[in-house]
N, C-alpha and C. Protein backbone atom coordinates (compact mmCIF):
# COMPACT_ATOMS: atom_id res chain seq x y z
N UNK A 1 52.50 41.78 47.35
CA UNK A 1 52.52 42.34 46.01
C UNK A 1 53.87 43.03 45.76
N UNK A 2 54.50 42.81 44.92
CA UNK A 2 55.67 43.41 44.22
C UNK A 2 55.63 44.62 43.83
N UNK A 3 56.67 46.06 44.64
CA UNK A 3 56.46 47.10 44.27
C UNK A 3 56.92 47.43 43.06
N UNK A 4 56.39 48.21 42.01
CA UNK A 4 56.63 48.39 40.40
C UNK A 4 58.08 49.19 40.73
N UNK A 5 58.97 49.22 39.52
CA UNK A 5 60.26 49.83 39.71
C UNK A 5 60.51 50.90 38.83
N UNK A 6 59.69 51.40 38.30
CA UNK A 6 59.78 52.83 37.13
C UNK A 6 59.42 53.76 38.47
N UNK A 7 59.76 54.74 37.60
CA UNK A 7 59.20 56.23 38.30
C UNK A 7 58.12 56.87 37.81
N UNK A 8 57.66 57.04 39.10
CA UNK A 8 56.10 58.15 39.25
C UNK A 8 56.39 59.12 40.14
N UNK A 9 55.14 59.85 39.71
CA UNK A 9 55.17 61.15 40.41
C UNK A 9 54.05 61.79 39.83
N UNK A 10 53.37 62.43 40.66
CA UNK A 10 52.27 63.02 40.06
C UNK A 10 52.39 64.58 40.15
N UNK A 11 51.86 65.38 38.86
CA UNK A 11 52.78 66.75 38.82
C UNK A 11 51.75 67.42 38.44
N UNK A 12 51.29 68.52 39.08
CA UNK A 12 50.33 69.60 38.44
C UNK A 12 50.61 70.19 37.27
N UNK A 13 48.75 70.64 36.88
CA UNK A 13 48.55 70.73 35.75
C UNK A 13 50.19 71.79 35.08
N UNK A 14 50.35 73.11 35.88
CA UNK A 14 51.68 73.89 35.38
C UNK A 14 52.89 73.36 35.25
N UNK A 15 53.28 72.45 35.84
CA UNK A 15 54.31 71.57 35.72
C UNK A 15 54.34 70.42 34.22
N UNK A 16 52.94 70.28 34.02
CA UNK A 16 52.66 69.27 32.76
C UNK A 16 52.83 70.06 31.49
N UNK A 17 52.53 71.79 31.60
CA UNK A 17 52.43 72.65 30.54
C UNK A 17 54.00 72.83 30.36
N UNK A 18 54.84 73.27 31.56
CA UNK A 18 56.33 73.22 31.28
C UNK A 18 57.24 72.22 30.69
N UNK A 19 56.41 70.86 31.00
CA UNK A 19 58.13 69.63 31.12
C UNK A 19 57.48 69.17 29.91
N UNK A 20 56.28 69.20 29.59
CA UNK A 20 55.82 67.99 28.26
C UNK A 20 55.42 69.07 26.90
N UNK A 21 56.06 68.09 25.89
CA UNK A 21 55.46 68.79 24.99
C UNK A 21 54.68 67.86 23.73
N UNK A 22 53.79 68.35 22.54
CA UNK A 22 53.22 67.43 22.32
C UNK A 22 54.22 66.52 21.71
N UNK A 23 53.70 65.14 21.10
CA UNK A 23 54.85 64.31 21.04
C UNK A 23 56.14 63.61 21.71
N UNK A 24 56.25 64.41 22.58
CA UNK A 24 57.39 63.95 23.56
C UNK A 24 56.74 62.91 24.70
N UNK A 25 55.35 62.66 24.51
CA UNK A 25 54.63 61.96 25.79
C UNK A 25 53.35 61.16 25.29
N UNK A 26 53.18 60.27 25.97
CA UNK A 26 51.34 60.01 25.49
C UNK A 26 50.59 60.82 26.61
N UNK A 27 49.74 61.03 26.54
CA UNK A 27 48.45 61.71 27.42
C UNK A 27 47.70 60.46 27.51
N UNK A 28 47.57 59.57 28.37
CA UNK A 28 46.41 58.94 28.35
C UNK A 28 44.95 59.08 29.22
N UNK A 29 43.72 59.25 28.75
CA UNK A 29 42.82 59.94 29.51
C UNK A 29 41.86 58.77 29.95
N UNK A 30 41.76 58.06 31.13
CA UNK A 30 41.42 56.97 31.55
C UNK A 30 39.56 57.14 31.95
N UNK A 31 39.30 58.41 31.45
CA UNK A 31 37.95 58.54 31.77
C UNK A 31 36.74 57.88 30.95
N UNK A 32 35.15 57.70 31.27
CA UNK A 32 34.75 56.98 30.67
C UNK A 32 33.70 57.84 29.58
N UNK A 33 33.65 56.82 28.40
CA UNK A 33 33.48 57.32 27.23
C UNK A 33 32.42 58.99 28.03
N UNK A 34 31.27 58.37 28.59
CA UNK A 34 30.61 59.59 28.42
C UNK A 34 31.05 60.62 29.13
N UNK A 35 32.23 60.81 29.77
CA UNK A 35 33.39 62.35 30.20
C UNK A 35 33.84 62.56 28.97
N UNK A 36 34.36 61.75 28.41
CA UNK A 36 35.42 61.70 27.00
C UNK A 36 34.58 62.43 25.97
N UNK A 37 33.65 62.40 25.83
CA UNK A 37 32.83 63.28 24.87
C UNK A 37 32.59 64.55 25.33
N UNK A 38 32.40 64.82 26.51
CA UNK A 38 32.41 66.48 27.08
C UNK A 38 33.62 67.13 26.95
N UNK A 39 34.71 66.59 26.86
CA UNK A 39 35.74 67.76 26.33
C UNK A 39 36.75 66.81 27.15
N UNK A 40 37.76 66.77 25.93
CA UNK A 40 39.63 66.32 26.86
C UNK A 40 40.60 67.31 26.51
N UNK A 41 41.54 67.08 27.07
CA UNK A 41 43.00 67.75 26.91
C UNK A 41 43.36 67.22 25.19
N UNK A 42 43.59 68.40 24.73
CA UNK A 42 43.95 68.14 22.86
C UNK A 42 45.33 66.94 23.45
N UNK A 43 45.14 66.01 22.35
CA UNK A 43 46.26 65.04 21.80
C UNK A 43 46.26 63.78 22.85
N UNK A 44 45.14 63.49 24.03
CA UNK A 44 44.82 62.32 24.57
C UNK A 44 44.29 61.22 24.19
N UNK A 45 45.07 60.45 24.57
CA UNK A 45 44.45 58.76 24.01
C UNK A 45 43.38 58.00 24.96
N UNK A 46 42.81 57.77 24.59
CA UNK A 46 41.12 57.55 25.29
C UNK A 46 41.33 55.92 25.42
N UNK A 47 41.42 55.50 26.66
CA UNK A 47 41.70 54.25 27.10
C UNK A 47 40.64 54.17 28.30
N UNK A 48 39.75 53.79 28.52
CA UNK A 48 39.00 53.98 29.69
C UNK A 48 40.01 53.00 31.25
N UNK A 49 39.32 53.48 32.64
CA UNK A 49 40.62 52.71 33.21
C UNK A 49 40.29 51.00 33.36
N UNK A 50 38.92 50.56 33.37
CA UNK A 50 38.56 49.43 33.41
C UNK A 50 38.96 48.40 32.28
N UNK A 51 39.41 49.05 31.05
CA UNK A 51 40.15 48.61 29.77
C UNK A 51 41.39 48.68 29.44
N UNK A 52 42.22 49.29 30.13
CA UNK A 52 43.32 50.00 30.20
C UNK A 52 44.69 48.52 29.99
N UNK A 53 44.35 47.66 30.83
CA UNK A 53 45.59 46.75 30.51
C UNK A 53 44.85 45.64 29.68
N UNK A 54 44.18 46.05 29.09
CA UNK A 54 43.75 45.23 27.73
C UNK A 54 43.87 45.76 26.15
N UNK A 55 44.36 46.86 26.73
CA UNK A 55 44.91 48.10 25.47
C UNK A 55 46.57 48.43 25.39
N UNK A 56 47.33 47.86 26.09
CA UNK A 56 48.20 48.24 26.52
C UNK A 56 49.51 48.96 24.89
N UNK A 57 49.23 48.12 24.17
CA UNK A 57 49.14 48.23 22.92
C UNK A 57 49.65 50.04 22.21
N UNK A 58 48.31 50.85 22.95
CA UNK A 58 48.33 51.85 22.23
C UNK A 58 48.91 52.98 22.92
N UNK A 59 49.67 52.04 24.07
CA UNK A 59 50.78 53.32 25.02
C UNK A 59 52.28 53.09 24.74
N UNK A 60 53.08 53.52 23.74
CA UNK A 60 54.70 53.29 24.12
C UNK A 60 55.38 53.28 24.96
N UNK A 61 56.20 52.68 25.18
CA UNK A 61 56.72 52.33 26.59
C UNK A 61 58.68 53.01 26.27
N UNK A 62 58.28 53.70 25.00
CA UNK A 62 59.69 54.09 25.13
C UNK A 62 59.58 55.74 25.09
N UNK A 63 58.63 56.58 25.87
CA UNK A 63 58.42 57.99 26.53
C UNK A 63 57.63 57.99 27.83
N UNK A 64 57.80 59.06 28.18
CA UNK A 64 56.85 59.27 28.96
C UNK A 64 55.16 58.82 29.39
N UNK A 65 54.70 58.83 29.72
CA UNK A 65 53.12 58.25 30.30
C UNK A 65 52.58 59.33 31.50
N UNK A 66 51.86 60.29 30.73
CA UNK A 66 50.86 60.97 31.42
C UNK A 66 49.56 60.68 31.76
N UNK A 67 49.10 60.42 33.05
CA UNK A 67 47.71 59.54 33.22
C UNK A 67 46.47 60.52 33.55
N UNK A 68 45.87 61.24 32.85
CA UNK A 68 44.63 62.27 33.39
C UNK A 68 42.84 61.44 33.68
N UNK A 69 42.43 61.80 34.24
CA UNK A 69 41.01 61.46 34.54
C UNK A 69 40.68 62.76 35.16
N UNK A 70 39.26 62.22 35.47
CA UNK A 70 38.39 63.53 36.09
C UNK A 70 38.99 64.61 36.91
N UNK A 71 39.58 64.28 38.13
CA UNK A 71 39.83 64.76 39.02
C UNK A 71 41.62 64.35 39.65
N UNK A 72 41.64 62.69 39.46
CA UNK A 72 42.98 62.66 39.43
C UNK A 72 43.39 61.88 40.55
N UNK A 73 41.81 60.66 40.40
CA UNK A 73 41.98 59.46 41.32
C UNK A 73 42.10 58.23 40.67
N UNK A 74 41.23 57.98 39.68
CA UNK A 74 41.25 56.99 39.39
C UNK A 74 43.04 56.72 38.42
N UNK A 75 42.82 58.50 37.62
CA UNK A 75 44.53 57.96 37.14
C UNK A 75 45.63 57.64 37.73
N UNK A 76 45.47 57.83 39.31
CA UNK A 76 46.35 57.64 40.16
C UNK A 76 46.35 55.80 40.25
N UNK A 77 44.83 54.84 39.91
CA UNK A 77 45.39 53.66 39.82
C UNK A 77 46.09 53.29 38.20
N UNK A 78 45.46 54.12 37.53
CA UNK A 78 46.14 53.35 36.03
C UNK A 78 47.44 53.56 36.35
N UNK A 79 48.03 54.54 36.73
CA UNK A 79 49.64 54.73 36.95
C UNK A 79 50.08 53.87 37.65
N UNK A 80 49.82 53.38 38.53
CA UNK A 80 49.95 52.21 39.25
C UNK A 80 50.34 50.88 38.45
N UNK A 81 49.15 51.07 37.74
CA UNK A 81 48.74 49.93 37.05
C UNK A 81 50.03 49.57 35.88
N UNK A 82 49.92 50.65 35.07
CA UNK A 82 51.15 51.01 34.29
C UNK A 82 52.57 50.94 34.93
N UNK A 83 53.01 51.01 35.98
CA UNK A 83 53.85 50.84 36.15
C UNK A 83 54.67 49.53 36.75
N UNK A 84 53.43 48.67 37.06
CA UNK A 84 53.15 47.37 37.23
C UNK A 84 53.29 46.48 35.52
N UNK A 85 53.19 46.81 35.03
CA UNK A 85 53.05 46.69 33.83
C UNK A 85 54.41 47.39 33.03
N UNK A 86 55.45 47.34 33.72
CA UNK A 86 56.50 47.75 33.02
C UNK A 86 56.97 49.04 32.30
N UNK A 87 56.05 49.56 32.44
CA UNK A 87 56.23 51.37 32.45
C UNK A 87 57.26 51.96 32.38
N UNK A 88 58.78 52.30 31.68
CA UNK A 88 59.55 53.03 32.76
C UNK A 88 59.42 54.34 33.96
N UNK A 89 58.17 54.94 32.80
CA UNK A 89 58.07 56.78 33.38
C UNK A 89 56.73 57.24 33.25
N UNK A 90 55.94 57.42 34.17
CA UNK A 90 54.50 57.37 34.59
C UNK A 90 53.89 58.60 35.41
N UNK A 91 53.70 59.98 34.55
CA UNK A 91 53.03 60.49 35.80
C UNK A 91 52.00 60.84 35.86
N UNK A 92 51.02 61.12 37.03
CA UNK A 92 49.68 61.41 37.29
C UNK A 92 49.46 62.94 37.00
N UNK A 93 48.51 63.42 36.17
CA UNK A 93 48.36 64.81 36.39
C UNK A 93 47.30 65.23 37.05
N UNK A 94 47.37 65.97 38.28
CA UNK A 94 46.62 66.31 39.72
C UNK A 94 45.64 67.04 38.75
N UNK A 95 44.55 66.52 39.45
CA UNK A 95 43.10 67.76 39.60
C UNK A 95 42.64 67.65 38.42
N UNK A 96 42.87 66.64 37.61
CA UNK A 96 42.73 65.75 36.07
C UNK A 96 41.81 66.82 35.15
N UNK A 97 41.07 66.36 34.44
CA UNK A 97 40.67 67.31 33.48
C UNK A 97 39.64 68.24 33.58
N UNK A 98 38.71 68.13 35.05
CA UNK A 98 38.21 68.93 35.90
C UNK A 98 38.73 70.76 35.76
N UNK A 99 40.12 70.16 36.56
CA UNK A 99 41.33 71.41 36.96
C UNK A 99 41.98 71.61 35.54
N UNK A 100 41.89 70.91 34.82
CA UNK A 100 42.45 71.85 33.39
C UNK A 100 41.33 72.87 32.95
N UNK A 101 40.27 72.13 32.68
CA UNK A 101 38.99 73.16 32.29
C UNK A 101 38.82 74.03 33.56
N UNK A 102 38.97 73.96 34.67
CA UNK A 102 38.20 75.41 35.35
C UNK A 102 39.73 76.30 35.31
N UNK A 103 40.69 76.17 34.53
CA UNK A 103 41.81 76.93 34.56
C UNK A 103 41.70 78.08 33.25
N UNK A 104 40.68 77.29 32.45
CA UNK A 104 40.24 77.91 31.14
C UNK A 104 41.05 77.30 30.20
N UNK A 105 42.45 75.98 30.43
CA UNK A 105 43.15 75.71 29.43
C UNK A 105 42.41 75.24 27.96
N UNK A 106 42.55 75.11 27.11
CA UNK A 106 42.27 74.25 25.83
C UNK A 106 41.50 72.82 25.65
N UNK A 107 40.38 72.60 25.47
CA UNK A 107 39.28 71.27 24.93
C UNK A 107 39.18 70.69 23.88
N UNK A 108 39.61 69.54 23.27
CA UNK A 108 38.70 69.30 22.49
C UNK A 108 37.33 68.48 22.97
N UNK A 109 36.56 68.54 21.62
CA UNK A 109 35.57 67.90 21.96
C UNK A 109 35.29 66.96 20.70
């Protein structure tokens, strides 16, 4: 298998509050619909990960690519995936939306 040639890196949640701001990134939240209704990170695009390169569509490929899920495994394959997929800049945010909510950060629902 051919290793993808963009850059990743996966960066905790404080690191995501410093370097990104809204607009400057997509958030994509690879979780499935019924997480997605309990509460996401405001301004995430709801791509589940089993659908994810059949949507590819609704991620720009000319910013950043933030990949959140539950905990901050499975976004670890969409990033993958995405970057396989021509990605330039892809990162995972650790401890996914789990570790945002027990931090007390911001939900929608």
């Amino acid at each position: 298998m051919e290793q993808p040639t963009g850059h990743f890196r996966s960066i905790p949640i404080e690191a995501y509050q410093e370097h990104f701001k809204p607009g400057d990134h997509t958030l994509v939240d690879v979780r499935e619909t019924v997480e997605w209704v309990t509460g996401r990170i405001p301004g995430a695009v709801h791509i589940p990960l089993n659908d994810l390169l059949q949507h590819l569509e609704q991620i720009p490929t000319d910013k950043p690519v933030v990949v959140v899920c539950a905990s901050g495994v499975r976004s670890l394959y969409a990033a993958q995936d995405l970057l396989q997929a021509g990605y330039p800049e892809v990162y995972n945010l650790e401890d996914g939306t789990k570790g945002w909510i027990k931090k007390g950060l911001p939900v929608e629902r």
